[in-house]
Protein backbone atom coordinates (compact mmCIF):
# COMPACT_ATOMS: atom_id res chain seq x y z
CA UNK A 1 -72.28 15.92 -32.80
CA UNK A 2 -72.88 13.47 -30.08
CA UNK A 3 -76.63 14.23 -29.96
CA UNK A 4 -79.08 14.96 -26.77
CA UNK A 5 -77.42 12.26 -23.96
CA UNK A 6 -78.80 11.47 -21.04
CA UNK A 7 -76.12 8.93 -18.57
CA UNK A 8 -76.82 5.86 -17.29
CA UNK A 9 -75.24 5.14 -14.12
CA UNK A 10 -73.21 7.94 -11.34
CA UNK A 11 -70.20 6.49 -11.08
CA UNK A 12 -66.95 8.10 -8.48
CA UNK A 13 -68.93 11.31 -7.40
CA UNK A 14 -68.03 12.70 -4.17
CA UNK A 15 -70.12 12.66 -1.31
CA UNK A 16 -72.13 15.86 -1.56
CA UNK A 17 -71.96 17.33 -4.96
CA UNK A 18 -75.26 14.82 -6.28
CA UNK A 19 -76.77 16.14 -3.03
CA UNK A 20 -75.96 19.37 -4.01
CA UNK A 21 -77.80 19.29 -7.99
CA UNK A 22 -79.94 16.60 -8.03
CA UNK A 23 -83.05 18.43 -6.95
CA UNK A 24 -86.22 16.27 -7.31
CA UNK A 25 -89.08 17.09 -9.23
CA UNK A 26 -86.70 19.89 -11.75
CA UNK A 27 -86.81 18.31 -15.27
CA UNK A 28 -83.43 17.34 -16.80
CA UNK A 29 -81.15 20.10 -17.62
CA UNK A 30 -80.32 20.85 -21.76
CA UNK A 31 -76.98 21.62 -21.28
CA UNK A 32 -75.16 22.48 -24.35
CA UNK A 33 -70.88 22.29 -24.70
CA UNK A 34 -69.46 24.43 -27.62
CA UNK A 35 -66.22 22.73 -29.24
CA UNK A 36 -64.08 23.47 -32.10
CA UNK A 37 -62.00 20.94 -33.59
CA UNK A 38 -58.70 22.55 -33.27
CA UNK A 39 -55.57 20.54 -32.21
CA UNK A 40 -57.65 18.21 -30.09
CA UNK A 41 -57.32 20.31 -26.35
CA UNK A 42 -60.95 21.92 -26.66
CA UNK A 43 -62.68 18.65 -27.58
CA UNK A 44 -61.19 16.52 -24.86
CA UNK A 45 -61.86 19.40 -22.58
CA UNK A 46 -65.73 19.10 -23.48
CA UNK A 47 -66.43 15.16 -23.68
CA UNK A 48 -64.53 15.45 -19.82
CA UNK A 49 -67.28 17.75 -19.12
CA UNK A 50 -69.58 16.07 -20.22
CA UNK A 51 -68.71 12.89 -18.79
CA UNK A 52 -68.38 14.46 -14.92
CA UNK A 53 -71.98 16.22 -15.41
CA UNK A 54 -73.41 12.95 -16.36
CA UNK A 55 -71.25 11.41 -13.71
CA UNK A 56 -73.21 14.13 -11.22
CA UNK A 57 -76.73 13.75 -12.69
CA UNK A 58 -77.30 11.18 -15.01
CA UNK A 59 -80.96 13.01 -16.07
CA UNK A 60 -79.27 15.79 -17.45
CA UNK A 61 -79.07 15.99 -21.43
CA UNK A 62 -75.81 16.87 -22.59
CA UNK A 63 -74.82 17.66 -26.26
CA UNK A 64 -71.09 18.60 -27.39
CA UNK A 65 -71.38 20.30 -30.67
CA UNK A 66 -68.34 21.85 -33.18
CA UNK A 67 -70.29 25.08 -33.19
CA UNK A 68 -68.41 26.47 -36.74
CA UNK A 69 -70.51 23.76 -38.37
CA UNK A 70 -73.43 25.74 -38.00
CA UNK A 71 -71.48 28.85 -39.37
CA UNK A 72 -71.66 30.37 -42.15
CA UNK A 73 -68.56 28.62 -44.87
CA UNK A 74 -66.77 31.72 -45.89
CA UNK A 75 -66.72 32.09 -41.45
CA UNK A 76 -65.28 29.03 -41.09
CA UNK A 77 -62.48 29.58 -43.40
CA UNK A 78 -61.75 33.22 -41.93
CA UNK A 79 -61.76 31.59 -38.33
CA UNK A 80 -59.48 29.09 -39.87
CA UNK A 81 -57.32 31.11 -41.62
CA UNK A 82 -54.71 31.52 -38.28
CA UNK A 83 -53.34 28.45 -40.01
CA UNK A 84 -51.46 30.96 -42.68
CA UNK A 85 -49.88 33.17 -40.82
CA UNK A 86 -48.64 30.34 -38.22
CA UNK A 87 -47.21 28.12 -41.22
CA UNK A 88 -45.43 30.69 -43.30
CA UNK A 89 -44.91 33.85 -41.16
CA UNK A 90 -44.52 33.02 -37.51
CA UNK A 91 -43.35 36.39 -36.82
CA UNK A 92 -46.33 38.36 -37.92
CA UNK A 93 -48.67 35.69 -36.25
CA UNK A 94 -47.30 36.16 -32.99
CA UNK A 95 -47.43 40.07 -32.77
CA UNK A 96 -51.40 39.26 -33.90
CA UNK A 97 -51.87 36.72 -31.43
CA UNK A 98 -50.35 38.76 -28.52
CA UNK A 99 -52.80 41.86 -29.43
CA UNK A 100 -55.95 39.71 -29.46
CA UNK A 101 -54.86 37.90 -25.87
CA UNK A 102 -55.10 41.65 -24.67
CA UNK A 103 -57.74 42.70 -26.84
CA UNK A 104 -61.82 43.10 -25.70
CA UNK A 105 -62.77 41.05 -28.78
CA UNK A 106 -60.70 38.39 -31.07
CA UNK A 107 -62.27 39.02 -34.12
CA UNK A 108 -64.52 42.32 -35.68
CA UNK A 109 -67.81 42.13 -33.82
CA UNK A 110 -70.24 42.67 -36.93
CA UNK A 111 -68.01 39.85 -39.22
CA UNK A 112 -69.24 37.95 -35.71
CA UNK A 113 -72.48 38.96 -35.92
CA UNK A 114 -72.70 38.71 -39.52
CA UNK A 115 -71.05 34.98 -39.52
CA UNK A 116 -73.01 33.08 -37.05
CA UNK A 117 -76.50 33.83 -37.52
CA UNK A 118 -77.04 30.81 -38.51
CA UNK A 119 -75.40 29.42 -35.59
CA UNK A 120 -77.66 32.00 -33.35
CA UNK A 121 -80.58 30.52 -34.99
CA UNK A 122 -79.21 26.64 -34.34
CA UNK A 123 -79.13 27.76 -30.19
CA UNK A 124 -82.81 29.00 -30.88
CA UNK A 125 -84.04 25.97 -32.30
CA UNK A 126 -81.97 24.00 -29.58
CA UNK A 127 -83.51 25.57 -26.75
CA UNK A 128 -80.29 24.81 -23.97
CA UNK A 129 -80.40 26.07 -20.35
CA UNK A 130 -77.08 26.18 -19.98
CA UNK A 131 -74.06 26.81 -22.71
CA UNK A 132 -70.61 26.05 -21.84
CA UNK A 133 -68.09 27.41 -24.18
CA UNK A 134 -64.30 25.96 -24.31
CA UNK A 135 -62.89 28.19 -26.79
CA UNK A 136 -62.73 32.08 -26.22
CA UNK A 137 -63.90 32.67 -29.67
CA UNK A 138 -67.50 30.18 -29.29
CA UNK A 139 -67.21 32.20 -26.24
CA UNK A 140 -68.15 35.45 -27.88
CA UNK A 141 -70.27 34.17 -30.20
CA UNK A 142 -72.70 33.03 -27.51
CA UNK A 143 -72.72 35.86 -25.41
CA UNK A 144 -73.72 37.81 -28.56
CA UNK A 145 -76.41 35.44 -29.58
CA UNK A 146 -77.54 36.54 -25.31
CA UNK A 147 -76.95 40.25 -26.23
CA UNK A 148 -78.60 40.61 -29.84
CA UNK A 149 -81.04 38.02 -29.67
CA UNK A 150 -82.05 37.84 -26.07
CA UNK A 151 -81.67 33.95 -25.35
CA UNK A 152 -82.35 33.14 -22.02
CA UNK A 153 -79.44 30.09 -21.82
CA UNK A 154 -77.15 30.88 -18.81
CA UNK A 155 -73.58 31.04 -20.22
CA UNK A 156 -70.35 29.41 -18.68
CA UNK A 157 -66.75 30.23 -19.88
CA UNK A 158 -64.36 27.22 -19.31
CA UNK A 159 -60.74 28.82 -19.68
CA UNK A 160 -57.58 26.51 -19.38
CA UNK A 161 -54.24 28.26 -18.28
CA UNK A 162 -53.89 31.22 -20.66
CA UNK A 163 -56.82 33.49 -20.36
CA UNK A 164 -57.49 35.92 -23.28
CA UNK A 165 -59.26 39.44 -22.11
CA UNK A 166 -61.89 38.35 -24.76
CA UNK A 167 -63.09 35.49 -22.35
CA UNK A 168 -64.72 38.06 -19.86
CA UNK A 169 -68.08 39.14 -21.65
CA UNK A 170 -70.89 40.61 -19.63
CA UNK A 171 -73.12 37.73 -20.47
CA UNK A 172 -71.05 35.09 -18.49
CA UNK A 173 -72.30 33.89 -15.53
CA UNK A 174 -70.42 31.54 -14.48
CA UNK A 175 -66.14 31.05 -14.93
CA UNK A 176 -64.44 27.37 -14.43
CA UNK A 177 -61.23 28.47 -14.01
CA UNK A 178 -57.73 27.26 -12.73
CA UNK A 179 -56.77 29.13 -9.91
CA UNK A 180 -53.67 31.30 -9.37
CA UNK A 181 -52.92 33.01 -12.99
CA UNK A 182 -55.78 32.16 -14.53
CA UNK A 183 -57.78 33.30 -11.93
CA UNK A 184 -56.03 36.52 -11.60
CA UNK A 185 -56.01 37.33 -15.58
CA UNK A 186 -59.97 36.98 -15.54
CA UNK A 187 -60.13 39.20 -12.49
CA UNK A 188 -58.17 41.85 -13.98
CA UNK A 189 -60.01 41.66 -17.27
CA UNK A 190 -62.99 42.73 -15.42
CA UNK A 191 -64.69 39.46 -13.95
CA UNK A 192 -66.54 39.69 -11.01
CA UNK A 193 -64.80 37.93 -8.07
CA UNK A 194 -68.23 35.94 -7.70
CA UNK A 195 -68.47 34.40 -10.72
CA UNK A 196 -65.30 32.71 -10.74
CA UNK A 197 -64.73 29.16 -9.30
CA UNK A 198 -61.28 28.49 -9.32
CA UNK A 199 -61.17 24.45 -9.55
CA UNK A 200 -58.63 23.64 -11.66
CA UNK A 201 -58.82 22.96 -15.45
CA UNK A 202 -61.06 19.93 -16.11
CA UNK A 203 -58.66 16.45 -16.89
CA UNK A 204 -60.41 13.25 -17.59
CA UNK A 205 -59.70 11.12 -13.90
CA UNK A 206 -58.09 8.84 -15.84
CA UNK A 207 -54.93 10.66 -15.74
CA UNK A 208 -54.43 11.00 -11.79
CA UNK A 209 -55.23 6.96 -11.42
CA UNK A 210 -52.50 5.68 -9.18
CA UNK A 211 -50.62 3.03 -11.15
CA UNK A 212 -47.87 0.57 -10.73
CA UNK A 213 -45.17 2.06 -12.73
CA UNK A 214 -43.70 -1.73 -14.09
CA UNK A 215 -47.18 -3.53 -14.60
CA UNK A 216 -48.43 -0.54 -16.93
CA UNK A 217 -44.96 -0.49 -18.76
CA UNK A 218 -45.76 -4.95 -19.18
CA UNK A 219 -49.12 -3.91 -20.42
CA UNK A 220 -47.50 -1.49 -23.05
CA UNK A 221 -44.43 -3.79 -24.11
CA UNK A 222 -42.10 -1.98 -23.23
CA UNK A 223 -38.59 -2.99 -20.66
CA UNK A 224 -40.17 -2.35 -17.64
CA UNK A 225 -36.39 -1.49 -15.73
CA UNK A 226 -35.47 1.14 -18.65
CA UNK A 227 -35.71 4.98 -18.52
CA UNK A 228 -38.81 6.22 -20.70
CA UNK A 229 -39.10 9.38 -22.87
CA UNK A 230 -41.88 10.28 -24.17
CA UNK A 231 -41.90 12.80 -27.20
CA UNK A 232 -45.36 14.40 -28.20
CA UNK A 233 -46.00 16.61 -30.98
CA UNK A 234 -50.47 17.68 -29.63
CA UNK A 235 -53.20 16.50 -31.16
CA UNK A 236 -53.01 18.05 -34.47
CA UNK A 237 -49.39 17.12 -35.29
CA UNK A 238 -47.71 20.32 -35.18
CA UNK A 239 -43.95 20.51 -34.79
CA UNK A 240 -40.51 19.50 -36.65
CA UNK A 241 -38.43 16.60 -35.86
CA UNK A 242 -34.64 17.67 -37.65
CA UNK A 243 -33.79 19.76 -34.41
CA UNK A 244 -34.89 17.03 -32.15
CA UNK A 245 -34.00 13.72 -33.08
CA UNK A 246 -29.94 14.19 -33.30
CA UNK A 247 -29.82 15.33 -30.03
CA UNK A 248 -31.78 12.43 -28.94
CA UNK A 249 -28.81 9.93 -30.49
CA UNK A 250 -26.63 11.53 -28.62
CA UNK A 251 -28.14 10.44 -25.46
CA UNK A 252 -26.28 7.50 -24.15
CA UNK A 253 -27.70 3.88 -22.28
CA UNK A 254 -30.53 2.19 -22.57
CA UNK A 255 -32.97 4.70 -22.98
CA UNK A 256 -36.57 4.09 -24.52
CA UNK A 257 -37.97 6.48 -26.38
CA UNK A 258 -41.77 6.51 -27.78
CA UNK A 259 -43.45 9.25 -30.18
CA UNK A 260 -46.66 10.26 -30.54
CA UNK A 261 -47.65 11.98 -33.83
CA UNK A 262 -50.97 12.51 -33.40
CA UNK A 263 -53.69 13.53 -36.43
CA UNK A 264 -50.44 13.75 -38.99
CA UNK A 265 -50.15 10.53 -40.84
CA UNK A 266 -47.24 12.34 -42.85
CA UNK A 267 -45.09 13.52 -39.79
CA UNK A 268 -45.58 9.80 -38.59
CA UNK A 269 -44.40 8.37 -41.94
CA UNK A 270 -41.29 10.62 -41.41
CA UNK A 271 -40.39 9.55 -37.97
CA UNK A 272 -41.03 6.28 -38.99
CA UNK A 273 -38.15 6.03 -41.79
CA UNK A 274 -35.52 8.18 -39.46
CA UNK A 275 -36.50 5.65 -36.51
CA UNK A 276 -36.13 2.16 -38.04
CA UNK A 277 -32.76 1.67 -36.86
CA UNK A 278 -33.19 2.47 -33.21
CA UNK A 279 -34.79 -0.69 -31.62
CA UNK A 280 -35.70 1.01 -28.59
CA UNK A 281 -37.77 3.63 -30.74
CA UNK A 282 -41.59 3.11 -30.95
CA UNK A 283 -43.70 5.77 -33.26
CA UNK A 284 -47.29 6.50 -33.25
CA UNK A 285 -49.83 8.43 -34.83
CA UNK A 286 -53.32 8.75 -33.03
CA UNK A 287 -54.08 6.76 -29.81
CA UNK A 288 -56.49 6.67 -27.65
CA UNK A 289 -54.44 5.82 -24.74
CA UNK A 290 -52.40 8.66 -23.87
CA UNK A 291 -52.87 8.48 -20.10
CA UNK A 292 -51.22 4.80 -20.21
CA UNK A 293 -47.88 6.18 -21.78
CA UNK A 294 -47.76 9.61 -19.60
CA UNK A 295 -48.04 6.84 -16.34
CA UNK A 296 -45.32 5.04 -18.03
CA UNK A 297 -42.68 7.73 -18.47
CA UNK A 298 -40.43 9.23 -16.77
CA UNK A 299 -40.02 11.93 -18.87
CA UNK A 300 -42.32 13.91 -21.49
CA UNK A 301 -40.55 16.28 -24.18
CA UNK A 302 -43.99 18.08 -26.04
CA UNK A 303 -45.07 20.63 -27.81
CA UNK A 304 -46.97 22.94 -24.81
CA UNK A 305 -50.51 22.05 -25.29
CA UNK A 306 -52.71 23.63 -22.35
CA UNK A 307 -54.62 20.23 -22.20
CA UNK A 308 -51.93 18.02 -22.81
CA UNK A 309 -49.44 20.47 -19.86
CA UNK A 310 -52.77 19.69 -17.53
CA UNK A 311 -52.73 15.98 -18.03
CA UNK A 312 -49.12 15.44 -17.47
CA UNK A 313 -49.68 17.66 -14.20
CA UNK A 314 -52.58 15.41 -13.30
CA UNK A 315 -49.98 12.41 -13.89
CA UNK A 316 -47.07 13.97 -11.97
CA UNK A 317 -44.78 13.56 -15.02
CA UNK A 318 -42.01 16.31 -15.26
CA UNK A 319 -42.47 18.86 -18.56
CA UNK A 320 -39.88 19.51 -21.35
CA UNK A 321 -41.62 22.13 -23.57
CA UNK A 322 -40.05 22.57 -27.43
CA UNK A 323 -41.04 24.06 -30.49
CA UNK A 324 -43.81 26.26 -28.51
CA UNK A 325 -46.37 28.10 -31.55
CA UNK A 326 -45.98 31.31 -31.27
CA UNK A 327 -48.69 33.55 -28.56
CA UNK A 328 -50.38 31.29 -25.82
CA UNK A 329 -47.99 28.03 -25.76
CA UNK A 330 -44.97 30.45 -25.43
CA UNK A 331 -46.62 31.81 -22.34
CA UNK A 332 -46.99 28.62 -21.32
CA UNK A 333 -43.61 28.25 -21.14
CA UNK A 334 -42.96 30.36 -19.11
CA UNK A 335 -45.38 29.31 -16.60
CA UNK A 336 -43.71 25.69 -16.86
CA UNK A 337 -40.88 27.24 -15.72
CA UNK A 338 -42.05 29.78 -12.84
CA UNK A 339 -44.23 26.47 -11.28
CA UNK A 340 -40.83 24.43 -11.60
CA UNK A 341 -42.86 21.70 -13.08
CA UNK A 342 -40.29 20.97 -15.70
CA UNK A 343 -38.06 22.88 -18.07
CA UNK A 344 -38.19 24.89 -21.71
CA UNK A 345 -35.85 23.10 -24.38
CA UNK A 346 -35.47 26.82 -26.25
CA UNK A 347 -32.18 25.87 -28.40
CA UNK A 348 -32.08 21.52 -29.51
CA UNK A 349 -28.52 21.46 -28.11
CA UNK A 350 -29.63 21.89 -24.62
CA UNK A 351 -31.98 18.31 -25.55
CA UNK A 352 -29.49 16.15 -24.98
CA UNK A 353 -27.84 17.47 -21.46
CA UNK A 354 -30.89 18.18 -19.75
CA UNK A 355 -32.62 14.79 -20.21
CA UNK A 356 -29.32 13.04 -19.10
CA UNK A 357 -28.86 15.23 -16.26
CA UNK A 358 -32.69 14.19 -15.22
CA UNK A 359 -32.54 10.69 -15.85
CA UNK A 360 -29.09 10.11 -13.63
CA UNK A 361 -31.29 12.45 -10.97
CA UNK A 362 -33.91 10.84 -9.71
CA UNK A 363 -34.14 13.34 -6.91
CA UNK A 364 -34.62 15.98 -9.59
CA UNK A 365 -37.26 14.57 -10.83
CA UNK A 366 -39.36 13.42 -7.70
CA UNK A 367 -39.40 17.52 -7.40
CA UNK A 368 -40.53 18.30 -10.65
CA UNK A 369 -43.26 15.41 -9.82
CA UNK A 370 -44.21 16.76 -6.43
CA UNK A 371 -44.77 20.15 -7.22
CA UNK A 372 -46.96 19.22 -10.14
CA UNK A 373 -49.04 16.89 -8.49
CA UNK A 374 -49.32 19.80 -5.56
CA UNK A 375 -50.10 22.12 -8.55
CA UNK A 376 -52.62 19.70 -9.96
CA UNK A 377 -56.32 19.62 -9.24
CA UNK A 378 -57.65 15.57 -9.63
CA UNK A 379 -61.04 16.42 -9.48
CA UNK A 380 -61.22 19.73 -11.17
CA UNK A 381 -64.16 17.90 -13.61
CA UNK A 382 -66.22 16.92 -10.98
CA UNK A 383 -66.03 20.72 -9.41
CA UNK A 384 -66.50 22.25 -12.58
CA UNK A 385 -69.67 20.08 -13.28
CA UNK A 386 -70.76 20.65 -9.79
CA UNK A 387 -70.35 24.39 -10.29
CA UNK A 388 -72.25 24.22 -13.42
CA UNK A 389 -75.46 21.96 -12.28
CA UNK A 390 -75.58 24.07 -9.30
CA UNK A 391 -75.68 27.14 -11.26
CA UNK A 392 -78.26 25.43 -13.78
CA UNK A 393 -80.56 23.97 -11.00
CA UNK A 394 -80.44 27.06 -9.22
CA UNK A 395 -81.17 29.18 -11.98
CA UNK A 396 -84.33 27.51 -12.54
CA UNK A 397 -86.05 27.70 -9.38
């Protein structure tokens, strides 16, 4: 928990938008972001939020909370306990995960109920104006804690590209949404057209910097005149590397290769020792300067995250999905594909021919980059935090 935090300075807002919320003589806003800790996706998605409202209206207190910590334990372990299913029978966890992406609720309302009261009673004691949910599941529990108990927060659903039914509750008020798919999912799970605002998914600004492509390849240590690949596995460290890494040797020239483990010491241990003899290999586990490496590459092979498929958008950097868990980054997929934003790796010998056939096309890839960077929305934080001060600041009067 990051605690009440008011900003200090407005930095890069947009003509307008402060115009827009900062209406004198209205006492700060308690705005409070829901989070889970899950792969790492939703909690970047809320500190960006949190940054761009502060960026808006520095007055505004802003808390990002893991809301299961103030769940019930035996709650926590059932909303945890996807994990099972997803490690030792893929198979059964996808036909579950494709029922509750078209289902009105992901879970049993009363084990809801039942589980969070003491969360319901943690928003009571908070007091928040506004709640902004990042996860479709903190997402129900909040509009519940509206329905059963009454609280007078306004509540604001921030979806990323896959949109499950469960994310349109009649206590919403307000969507952030990406447009196109997104937009259209929510609409035909029963959102009003006028509570949607289609700005994009929000991406910390970071990633759409324009860069020199050899002085950020210097800073890194890395040849600045040699193709880059970067491999990612998400935040949490999910994936296997047998399937991947032969195919990889097979690639011939000078190519430069750099993977990112994330929060899984032990898969980073294991690339490590199959690694050591390739002196253009780099491996690494956590770091906290992802947008340096994705301005670097010209390439990114990944696991489909819905945060980390935004930022590579944001940075124009051409998509090679593998090893997709089953459900929402298997949709994904398939969206990669349809926006021609890059490609699905679905067998490991197709690795090895399409990177060489992009790397000896740079034409090929300046189209993958353009259409991203069309698809892309830069300032889809700012907009969303815009959206949600307005709503806040409006609500109040």
């Amino acid at each position: 928990m990051d605690g009440w935090c008011q900003g200090d300075v407005t930095h890069n807002c947009p003509q307008g938008w402060a115009r827009q919320v900062a209406a004198a003589g209205h006492s700060p806003l308690k705005i409070l972001i829901l989070t889970l800790s899950h792969g790492g996706g939703h909690e970047r998605l809320a500190r960006v939020l949190r940054a761009a409202i502060l960026d808006i209206q520095p007055n505004a207190l802003v808390e990002v909370v893991h809301a299961l910590d103030h769940c019930a334990s035996w709650f926590r372990a059932y909303y945890d306990s996807y994990r099972i299913p997803l490690k030792y029978w893929p198979g059964l966890w996808d036909r579950i995960e494709s029922f509750q992406h078209s289902a009105a609720s992901t879970g049993p309302v009363w084990l809801y109920r039942r589980g969070a009261r003491p969360f319901f009673q943690y928003l009571r004691e908070c007091g928040p104006d506004v709640v902004i949910a990042t996860e479709v599941g903190l997402c129900e529990l909040a509009a519940l804690c509206k329905r059963d108990r009454h609280a007078p927060f306004r509540l604001i659903a921030a979806p990323a590209l896959d949109v499950d039914r469960a994310w349109v509750q009649p206590e919403v008020d307000l969507y952030v949404s990406a447009p196109g798919e997104a937009a259209a999912q929510l609409l035909a799970a029963g959102a009003p057209q006028a509570k949607i605002v289609d700005c994009g998914v929000p991406v910390d600004p970071v990633f759409g910097l324009q860069r020199n492509l050899r002085s950020v390849r210097i800073q890194l240590g890395i040849d600045p005149d040699q193709p880059l690949l970067l491999v990612l596995f998400g935040g949490a460290g999910h994936g296997r590397v047998s399937p991947i890494l032969p195919e990889l040797k097979k690639l011939p020239g000078p190519l430069q290769v750099t993977f990112i483990t994330g929060a899984n010491p032990r898969l980073q241990k294991t690339l490590e020792r199959q690694c050591h003899r390739e002196p253009r290999w780099r491996v690494f586990g956590w770091i906290n300067n992802i947008h340096d490496w994705m301005a670097a590459a010209d390439l990114l092979l990944t696991k489909p995250g819905e945060t980390t498929v935004c930022e590579a958008m944001v940075s124009g950097l051409p998509i090679l999905a593998f090893g997709p868990l089953p459900g929402g980054e298997r949709r994904l997929c398939d969206l990669i594909e349809r926006w021609r934003i890059g490609c699905w790796v679905e067998r490991p010998q197709h690795l090895a021919p399409l990177v060489s056939r992009l790397l000896a096309s740079p034409a090929e890839r300046s189209c993958l980059r353009e259409r991203a960077l069309a698809l892309a929305r830069r300032d889809a934080a700012h907009e969303a935090a815009a959206a949600i001060l307005t709503w806040g600041y409006g609500s109040a009067r």
